[in-house]
C-alpha atoms as a PDB file:
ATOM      1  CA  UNK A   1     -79.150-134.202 -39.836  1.00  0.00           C
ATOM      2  CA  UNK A   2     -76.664-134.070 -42.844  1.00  0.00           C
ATOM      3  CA  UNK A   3     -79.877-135.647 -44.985  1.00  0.00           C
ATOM      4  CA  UNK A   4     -82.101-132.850 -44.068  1.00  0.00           C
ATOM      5  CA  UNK A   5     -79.426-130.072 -44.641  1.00  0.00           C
ATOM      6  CA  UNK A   6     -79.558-132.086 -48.119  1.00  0.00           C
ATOM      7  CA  UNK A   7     -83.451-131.669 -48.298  1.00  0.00           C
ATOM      8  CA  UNK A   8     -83.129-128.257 -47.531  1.00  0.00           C
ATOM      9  CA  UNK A   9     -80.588-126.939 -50.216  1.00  0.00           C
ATOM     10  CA  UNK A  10     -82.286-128.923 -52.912  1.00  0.00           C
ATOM     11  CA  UNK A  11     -85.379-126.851 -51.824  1.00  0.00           C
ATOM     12  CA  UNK A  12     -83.470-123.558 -52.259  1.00  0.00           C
ATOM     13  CA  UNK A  13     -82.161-124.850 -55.198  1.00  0.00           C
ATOM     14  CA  UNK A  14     -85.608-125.713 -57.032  1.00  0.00           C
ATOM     15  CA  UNK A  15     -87.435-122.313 -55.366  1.00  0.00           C
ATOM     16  CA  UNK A  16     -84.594-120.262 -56.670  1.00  0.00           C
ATOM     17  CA  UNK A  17     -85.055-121.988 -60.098  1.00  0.00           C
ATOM     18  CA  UNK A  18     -88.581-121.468 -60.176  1.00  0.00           C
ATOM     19  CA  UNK A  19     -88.389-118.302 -59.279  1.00  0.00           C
ATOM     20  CA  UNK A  20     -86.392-117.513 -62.113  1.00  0.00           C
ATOM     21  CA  UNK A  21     -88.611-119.536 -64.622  1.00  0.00           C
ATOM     22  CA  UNK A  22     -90.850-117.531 -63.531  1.00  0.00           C
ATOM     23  CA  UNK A  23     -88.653-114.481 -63.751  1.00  0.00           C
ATOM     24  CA  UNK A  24     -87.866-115.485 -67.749  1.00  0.00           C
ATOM     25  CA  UNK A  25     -91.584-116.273 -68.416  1.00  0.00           C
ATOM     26  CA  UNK A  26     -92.969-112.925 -67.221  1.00  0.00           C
ATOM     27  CA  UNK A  27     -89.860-111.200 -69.180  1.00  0.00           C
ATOM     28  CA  UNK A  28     -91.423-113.034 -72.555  1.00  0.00           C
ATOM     29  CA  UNK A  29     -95.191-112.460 -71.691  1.00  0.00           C
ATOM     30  CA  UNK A  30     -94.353-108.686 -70.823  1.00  0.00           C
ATOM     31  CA  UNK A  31     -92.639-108.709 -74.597  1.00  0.00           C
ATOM     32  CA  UNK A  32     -95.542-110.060 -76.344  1.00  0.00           C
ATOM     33  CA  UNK A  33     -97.765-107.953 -74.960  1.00  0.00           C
ATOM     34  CA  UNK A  34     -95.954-104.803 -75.637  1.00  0.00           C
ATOM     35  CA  UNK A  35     -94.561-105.680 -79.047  1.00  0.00           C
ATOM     36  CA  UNK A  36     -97.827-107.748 -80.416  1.00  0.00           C
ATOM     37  CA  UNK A  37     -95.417-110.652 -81.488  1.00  0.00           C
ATOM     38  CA  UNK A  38     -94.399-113.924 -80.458  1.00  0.00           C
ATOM     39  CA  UNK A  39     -90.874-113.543 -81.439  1.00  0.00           C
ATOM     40  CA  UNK A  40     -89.622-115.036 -78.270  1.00  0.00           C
ATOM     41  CA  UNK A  41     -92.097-117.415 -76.504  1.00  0.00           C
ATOM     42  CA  UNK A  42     -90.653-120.475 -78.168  1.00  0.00           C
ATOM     43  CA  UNK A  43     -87.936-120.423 -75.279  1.00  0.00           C
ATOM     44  CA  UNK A  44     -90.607-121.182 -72.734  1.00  0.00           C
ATOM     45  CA  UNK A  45     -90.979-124.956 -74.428  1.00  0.00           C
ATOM     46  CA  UNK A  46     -86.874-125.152 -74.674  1.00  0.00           C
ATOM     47  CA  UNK A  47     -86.730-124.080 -70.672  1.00  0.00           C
ATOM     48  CA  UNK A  48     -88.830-126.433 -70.490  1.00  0.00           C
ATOM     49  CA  UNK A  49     -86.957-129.095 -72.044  1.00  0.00           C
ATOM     50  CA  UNK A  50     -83.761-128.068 -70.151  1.00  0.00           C
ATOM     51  CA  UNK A  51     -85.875-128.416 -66.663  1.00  0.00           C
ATOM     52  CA  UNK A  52     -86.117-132.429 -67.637  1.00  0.00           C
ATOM     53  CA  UNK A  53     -82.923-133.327 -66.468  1.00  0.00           C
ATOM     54  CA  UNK A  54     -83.194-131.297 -63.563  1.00  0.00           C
ATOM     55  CA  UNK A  55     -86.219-133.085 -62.708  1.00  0.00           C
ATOM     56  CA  UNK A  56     -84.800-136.378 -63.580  1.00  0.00           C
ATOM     57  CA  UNK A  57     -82.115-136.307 -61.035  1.00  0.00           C
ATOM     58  CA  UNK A  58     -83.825-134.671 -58.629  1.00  0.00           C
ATOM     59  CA  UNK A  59     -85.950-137.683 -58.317  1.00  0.00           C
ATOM     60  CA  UNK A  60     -83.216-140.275 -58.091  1.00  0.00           C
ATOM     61  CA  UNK A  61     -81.266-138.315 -55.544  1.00  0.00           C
ATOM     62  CA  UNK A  62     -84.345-137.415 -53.578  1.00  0.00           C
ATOM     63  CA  UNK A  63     -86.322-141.016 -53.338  1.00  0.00           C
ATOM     64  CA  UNK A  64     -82.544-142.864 -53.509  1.00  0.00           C
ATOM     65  CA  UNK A  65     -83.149-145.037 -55.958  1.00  0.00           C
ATOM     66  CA  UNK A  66     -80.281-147.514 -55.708  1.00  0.00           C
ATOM     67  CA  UNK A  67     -82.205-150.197 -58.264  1.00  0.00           C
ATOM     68  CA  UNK A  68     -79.652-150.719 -61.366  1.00  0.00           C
ATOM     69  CA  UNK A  69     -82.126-151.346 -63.886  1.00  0.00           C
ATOM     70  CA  UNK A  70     -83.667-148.002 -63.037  1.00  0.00           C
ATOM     71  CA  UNK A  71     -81.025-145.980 -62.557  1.00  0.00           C
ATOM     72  CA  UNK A  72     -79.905-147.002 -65.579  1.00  0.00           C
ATOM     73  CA  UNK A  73     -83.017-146.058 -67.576  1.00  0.00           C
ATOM     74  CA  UNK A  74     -83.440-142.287 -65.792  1.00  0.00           C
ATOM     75  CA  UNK A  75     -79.516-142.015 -66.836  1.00  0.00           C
ATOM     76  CA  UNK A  76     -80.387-142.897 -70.280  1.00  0.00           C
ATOM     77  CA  UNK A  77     -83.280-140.827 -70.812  1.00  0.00           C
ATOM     78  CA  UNK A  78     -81.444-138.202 -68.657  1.00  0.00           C
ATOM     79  CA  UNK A  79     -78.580-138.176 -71.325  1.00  0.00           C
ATOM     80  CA  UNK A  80     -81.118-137.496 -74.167  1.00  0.00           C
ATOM     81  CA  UNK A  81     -82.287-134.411 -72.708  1.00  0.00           C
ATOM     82  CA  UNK A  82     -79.640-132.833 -70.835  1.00  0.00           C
ATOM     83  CA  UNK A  83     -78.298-131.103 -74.102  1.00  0.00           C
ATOM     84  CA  UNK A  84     -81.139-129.138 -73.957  1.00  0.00           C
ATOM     85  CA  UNK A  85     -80.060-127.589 -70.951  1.00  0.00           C
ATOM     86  CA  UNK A  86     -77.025-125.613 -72.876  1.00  0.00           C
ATOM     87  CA  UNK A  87     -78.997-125.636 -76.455  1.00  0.00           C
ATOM     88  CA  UNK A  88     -80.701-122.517 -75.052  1.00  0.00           C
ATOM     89  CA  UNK A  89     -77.315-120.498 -75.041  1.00  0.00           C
ATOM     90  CA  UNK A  90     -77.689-120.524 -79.480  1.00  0.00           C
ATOM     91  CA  UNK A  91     -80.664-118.769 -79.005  1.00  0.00           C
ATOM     92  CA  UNK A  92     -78.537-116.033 -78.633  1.00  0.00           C
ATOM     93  CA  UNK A  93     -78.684-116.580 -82.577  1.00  0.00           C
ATOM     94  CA  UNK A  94     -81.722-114.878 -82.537  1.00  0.00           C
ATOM     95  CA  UNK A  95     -80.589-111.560 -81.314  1.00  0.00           C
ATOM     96  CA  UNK A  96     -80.806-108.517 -83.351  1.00  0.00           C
ATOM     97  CA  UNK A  97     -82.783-105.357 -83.668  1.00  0.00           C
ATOM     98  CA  UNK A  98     -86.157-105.179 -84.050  1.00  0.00           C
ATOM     99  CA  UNK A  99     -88.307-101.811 -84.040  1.00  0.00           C
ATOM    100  CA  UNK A 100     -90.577-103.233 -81.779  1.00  0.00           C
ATOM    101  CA  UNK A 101     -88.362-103.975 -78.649  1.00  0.00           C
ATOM    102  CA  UNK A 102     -85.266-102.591 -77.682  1.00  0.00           C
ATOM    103  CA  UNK A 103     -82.612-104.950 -78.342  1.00  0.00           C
ATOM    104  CA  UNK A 104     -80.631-104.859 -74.753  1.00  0.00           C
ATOM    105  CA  UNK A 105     -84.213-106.283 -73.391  1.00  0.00           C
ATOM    106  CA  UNK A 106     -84.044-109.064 -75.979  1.00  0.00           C
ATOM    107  CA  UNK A 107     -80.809-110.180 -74.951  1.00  0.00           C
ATOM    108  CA  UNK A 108     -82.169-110.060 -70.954  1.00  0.00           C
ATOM    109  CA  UNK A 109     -84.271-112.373 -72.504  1.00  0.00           C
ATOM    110  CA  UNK A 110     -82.367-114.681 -73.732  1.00  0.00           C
ATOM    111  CA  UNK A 111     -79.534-114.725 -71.450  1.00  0.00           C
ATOM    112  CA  UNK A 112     -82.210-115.493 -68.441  1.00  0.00           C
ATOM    113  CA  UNK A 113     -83.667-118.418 -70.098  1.00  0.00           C
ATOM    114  CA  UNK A 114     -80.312-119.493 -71.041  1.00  0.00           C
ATOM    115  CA  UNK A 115     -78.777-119.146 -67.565  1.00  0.00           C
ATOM    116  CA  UNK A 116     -82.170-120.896 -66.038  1.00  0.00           C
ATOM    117  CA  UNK A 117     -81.956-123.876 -68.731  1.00  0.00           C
ATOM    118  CA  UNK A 118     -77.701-124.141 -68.113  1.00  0.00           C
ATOM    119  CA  UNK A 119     -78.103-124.218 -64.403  1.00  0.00           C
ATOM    120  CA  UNK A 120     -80.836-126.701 -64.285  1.00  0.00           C
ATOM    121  CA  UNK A 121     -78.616-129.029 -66.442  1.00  0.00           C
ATOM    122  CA  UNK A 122     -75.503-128.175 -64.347  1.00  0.00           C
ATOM    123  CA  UNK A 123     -77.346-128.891 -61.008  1.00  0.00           C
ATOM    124  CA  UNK A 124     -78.464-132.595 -62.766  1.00  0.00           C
ATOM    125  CA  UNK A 125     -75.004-132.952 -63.532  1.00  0.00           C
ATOM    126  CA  UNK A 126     -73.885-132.339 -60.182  1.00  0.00           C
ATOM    127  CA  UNK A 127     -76.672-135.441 -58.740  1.00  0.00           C
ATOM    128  CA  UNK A 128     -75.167-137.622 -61.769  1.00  0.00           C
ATOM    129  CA  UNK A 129     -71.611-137.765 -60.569  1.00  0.00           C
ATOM    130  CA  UNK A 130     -72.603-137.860 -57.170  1.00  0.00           C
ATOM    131  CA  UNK A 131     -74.503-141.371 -58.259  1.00  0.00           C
ATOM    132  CA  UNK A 132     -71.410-142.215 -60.352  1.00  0.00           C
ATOM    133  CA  UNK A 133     -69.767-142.378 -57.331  1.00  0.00           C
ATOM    134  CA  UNK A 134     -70.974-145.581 -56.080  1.00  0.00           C
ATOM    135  CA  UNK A 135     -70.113-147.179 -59.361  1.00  0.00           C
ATOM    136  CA  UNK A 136     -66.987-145.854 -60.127  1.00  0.00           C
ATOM    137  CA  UNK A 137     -63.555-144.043 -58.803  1.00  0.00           C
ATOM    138  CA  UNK A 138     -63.628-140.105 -58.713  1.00  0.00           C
ATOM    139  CA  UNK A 139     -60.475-140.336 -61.534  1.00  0.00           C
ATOM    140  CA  UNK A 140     -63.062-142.207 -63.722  1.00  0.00           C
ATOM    141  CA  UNK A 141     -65.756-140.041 -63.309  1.00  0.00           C
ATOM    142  CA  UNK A 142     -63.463-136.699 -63.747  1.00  0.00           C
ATOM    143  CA  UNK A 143     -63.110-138.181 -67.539  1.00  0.00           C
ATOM    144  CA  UNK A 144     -66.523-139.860 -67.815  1.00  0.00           C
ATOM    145  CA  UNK A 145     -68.057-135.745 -67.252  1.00  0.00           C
ATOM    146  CA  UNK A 146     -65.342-134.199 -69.111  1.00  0.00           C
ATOM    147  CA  UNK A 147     -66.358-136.697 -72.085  1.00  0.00           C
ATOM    148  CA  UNK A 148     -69.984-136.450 -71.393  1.00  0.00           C
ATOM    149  CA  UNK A 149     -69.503-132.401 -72.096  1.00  0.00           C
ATOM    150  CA  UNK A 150     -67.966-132.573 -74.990  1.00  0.00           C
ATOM    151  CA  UNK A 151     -70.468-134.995 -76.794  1.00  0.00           C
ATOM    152  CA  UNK A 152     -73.077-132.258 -75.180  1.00  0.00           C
ATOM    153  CA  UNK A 153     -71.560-130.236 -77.574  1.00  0.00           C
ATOM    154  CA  UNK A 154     -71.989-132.310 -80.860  1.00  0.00           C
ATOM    155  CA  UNK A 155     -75.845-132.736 -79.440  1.00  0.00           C
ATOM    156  CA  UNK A 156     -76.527-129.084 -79.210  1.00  0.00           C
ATOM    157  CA  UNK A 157     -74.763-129.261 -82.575  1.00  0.00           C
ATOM    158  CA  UNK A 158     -77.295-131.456 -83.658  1.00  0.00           C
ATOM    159  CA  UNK A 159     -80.247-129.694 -82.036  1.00  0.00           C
ATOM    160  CA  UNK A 160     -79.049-126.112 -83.670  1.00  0.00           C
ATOM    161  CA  UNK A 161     -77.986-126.685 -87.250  1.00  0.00           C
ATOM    162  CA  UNK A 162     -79.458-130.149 -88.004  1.00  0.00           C
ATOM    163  CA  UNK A 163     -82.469-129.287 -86.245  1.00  0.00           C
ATOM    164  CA  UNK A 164     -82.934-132.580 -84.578  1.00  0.00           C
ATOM    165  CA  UNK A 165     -85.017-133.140 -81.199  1.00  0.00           C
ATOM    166  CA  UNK A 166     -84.587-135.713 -78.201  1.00  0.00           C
ATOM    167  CA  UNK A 167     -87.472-137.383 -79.056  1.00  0.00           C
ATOM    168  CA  UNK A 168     -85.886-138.102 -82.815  1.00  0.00           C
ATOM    169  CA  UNK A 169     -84.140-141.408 -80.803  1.00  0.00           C
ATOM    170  CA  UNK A 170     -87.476-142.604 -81.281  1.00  0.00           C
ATOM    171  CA  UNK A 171     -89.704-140.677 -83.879  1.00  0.00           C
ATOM    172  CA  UNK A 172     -86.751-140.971 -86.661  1.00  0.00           C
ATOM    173  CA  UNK A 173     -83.640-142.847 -85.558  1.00  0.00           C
ATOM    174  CA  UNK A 174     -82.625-144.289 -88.419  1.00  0.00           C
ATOM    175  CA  UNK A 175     -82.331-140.887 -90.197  1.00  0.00           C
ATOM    176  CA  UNK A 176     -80.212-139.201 -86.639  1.00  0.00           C
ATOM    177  CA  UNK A 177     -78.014-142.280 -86.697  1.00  0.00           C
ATOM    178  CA  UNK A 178     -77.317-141.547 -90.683  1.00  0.00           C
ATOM    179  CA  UNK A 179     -76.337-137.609 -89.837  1.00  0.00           C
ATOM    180  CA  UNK A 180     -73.949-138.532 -87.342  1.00  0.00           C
ATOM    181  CA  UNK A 181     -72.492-141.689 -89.149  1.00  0.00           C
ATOM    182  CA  UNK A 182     -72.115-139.451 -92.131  1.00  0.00           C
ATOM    183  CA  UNK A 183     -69.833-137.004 -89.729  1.00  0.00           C
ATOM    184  CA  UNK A 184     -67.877-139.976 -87.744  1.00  0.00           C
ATOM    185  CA  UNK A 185     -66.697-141.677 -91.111  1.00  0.00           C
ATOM    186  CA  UNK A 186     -66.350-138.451 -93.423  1.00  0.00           C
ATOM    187  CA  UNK A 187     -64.884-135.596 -90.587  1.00  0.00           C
ATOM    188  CA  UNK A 188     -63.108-133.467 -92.797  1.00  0.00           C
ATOM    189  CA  UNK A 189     -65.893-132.996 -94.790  1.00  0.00           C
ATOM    190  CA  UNK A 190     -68.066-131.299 -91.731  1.00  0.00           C
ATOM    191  CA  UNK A 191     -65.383-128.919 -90.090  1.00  0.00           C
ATOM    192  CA  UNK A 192     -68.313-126.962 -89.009  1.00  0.00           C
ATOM    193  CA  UNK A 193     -69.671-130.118 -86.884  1.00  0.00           C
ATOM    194  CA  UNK A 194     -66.333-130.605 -84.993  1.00  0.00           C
ATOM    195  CA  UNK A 195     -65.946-127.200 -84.568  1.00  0.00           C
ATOM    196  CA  UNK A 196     -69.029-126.666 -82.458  1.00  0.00           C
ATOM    197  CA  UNK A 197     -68.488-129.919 -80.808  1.00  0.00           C
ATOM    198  CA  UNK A 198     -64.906-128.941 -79.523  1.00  0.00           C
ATOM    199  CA  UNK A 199     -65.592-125.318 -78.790  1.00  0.00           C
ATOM    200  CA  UNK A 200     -68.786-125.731 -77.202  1.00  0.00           C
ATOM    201  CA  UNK A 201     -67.290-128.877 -75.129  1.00  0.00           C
ATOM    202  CA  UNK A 202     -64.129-126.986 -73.874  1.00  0.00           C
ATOM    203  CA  UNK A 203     -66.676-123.798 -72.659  1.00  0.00           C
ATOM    204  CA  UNK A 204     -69.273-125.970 -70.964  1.00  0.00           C
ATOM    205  CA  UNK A 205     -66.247-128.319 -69.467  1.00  0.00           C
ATOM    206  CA  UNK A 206     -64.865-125.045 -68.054  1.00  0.00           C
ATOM    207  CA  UNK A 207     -68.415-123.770 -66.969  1.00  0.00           C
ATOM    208  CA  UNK A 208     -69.017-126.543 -65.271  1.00  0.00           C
ATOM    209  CA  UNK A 209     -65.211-127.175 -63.057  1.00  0.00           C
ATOM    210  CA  UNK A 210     -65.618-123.455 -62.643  1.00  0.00           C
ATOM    211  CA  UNK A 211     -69.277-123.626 -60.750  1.00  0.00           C
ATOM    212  CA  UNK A 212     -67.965-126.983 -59.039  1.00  0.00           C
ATOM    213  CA  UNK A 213     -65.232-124.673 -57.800  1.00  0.00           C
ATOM    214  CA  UNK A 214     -67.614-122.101 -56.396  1.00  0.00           C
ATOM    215  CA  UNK A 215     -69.580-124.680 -54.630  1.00  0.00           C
ATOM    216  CA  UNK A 216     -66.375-126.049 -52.947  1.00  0.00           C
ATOM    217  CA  UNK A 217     -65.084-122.880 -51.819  1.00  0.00           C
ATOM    218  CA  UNK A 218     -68.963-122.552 -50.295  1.00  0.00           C
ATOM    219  CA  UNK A 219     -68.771-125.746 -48.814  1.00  0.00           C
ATOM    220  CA  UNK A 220     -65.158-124.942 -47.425  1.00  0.00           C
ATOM    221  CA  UNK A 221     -66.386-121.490 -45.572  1.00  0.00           C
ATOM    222  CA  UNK A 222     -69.126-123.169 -43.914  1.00  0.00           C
ATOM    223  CA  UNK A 223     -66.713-126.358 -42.495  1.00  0.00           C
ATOM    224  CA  UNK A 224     -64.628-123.054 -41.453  1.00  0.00           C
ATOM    225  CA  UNK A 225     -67.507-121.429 -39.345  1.00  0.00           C
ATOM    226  CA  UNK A 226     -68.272-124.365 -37.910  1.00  0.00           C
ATOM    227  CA  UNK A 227     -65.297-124.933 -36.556  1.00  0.00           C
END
């Protein structure tokens, strides 16, 4: 019973999701075709990025895989795309006026996709811990996510002003491990990194306690009617 109440939110979950993919693409087709210009269909490819994780850990928790080596491996790749998930929220860079489009429609734009691709990764995070559970105490895991945000933050760092991709792990590591060497052993030298990292690590730590809280207080009303 409990396992198919399970099945059944994580199908809410993904149709609500998909819904408002679908939402965000129509929002950049409809803007193309009125303003002739492809300003804003490069966030379709980062939503879809940020989906990866969500997909990732939907997968584990859905099939239980309890196989260490595996788990492992999904976590690892998970971890390489999950800062894609918040990257979307510096597209917000992008906003300004243009005479084709009113501006308050580009930033519905942007904040949809960003709200699709930061939910998808917070819903991933969510199946993550629950996983971590089995391996570790919930004290441990309280530090291993509030850690885990804040080096989200130095990798949307990387993604935004160093430009770097996921997929550089592999296609150029030597050259991503240089960049952040060269900010580990000379700091004061790249305020600009830390700064992003800490900011952007305190606001998604806070995002993401704050949604956990929601969900509990959720979970606590329906104990209550139950009752």
């Amino acid at each position: 019973m409990i396992r198919k109440l399970k099945e059944i939110e994580r199908f809410e979950i993904t149709f609500l999701l998909a819904l408002m993919t679908l939402f965000c693409f129509s929002l950049s087709v409809f803007r193309y075709y009125i303003s002739d210009t492809k300003v804003f269909l490069f966030l379709n490819w980062n939503l879809f990025l940020a989906w990866i994780p969500f997909v990732i850990s939907s997968f584990l928790m859905l099939f239980k895989i309890r196989s260490k080596l595996s788990v492992v491996a999904a976590i690892a790749v998970w971890i390489l795309f999950f800062p894609n998930s918040p990257y979307i929220l510096t597209d917000l860079f992008h906003l300004k006026s243009r005479n084709s489009i009113p501006v308050w429609y580009d930033l519905v734009v942007i904040l949809s996709y960003a709200w699709t691709g930061l939910f998808c990764g917070f819903i991933s995070l969510f199946d993550i811990e629950k996983l971590l559970l089995a391996y570790f105490k919930q004290s441990t895991i309280r530090i291993i996510i509030i850690s885990f945000l804040f080096l989200t933050g130095f990798g949307v760092y990387l993604g935004r002003f160093l430009r770097w991709n996921s997929w550089d792990v592999i296609n150029n590591p030597f050259g991503l491990f240089n960049d952040i060497l060269v900010r580990i052993v000379y700091p004061m030298n790249h305020a600009q990194t830390w700064g992003v990292t800490v900011f952007m690590g305190v606001m998604l730590n806070f995002m993401y306690f704050m949604m956990k809280s929601v969900k509990s207080i959720d979970r606590q009303t329906v104990a209550a009617k139950n009752q």
